[in-house]
N, C-alpha and C. Protein backbone atom coordinates (compact mmCIF):
# COMPACT_ATOMS: atom_id res chain seq x y z
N UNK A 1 62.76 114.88 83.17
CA UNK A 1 63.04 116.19 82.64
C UNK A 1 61.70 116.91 82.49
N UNK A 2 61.52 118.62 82.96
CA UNK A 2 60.15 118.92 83.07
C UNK A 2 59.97 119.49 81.81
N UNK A 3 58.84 119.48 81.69
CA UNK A 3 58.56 120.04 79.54
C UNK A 3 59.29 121.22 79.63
N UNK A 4 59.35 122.54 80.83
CA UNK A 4 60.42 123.25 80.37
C UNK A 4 61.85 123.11 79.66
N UNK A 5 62.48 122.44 80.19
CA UNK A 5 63.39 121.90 80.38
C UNK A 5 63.66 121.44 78.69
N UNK A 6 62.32 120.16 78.21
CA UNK A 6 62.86 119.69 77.16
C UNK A 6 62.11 121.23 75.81
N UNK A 7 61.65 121.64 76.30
CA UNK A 7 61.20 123.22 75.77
C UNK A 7 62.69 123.76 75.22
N UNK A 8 63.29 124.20 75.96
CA UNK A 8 64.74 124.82 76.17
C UNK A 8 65.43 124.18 75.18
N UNK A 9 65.27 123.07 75.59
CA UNK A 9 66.42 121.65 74.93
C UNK A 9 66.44 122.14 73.92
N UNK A 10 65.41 122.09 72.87
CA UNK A 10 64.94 121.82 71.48
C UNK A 10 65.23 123.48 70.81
N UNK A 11 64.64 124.38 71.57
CA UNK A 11 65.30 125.27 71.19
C UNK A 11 67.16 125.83 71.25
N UNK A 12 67.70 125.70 72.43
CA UNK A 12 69.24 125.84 72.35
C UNK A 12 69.50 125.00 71.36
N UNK A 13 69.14 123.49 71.32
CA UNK A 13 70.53 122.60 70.46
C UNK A 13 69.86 122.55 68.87
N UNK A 14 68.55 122.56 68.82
CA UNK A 14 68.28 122.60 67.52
C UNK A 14 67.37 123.76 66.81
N UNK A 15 67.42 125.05 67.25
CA UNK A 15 67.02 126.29 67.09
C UNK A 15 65.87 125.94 66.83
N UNK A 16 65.11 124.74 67.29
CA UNK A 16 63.34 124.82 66.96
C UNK A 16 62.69 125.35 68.00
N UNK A 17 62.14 126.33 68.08
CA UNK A 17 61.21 126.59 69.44
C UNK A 17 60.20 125.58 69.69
N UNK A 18 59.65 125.29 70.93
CA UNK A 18 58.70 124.19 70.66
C UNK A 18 57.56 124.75 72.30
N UNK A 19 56.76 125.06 72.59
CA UNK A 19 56.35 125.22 73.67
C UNK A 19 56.15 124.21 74.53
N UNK A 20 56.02 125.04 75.67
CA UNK A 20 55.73 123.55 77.13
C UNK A 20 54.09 122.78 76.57
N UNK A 21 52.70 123.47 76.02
CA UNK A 21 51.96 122.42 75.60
C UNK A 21 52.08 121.61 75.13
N UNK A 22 53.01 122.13 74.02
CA UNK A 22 53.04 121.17 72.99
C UNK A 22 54.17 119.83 73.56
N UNK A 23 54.68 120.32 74.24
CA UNK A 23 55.44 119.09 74.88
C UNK A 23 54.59 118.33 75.52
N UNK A 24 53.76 119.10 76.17
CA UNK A 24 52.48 118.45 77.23
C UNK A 24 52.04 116.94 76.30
N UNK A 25 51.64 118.23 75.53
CA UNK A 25 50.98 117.50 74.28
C UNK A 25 51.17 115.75 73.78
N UNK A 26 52.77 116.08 73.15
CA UNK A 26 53.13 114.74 73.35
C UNK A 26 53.39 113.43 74.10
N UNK A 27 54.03 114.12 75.05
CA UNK A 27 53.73 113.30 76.01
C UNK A 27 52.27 112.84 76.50
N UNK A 28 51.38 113.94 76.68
CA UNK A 28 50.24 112.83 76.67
C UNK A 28 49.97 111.65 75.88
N UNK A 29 50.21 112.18 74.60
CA UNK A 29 49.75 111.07 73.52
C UNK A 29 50.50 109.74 73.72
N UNK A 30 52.11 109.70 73.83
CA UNK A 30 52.98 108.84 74.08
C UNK A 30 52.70 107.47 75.41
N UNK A 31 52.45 108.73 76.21
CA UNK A 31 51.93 107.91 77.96
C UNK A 31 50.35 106.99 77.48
N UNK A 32 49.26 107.42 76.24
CA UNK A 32 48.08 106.86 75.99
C UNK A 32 48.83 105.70 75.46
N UNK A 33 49.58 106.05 74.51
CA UNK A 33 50.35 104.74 73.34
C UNK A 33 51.19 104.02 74.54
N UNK A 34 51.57 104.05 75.11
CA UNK A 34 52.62 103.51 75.83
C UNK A 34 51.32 102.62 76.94
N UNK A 35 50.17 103.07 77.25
CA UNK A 35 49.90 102.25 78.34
C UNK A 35 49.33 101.08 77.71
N UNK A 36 49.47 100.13 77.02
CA UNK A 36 49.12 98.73 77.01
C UNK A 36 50.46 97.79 77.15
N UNK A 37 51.30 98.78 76.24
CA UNK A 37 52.69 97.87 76.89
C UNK A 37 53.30 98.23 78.24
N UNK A 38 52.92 98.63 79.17
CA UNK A 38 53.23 98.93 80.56
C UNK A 38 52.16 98.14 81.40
N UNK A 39 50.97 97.91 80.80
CA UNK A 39 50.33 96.84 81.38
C UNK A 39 50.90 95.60 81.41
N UNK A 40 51.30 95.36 80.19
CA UNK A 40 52.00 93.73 80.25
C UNK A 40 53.31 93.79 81.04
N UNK A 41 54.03 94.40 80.98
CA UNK A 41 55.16 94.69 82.16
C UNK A 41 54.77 94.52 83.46
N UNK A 42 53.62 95.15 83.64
CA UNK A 42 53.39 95.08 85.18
C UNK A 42 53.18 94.20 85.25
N UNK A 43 52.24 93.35 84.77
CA UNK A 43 51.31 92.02 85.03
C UNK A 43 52.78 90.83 84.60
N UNK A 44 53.95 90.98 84.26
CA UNK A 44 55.08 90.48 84.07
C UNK A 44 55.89 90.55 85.63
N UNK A 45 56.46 91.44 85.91
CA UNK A 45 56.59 91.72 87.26
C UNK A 45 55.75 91.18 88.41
N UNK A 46 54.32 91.34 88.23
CA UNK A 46 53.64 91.29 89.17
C UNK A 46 53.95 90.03 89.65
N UNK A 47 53.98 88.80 88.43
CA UNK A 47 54.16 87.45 88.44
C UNK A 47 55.42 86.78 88.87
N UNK A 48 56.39 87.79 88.84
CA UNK A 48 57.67 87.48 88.90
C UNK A 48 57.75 86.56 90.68
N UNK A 49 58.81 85.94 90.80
CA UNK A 49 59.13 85.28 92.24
C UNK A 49 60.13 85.73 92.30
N UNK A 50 60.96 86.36 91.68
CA UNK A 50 61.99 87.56 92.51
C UNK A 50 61.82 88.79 91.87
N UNK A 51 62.13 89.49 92.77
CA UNK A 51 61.68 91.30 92.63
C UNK A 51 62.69 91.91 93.25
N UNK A 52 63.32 92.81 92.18
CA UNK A 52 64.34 93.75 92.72
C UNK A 52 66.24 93.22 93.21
N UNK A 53 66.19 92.11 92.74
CA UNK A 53 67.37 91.47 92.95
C UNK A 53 68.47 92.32 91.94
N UNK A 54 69.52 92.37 92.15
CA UNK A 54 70.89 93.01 91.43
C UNK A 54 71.49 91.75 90.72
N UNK A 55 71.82 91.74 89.46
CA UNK A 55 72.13 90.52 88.84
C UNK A 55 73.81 90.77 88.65
């Protein structure tokens, strides 16, 4: 979903205006917080001996 998009969101369903930076915004911060546990995922995957199988 593009920050417009969740821009819009926030204003239609919960009458908060919120701008596209500030969406920027968060999401940057989130994607900084988020990258050590996406490291261990990968390096989880990476290790894996099956990849992409349908269970």
């Amino acid at each position: 979903m593009s920050p417009l998009r969740i821009s819009e969101f926030f204003s239609s369903v919960y009458s908060v205006p919120i701008s596209q930076g500030t969406v920027y915004g968060i999401l940057d911060r989130f994607a900084g917080k988020a990258s050590p546990a996406m490291a261990v995922i990968k390096n989880v995957f990476q290790g894996a001996t099956v990849v992409g199988a349908d269970g």
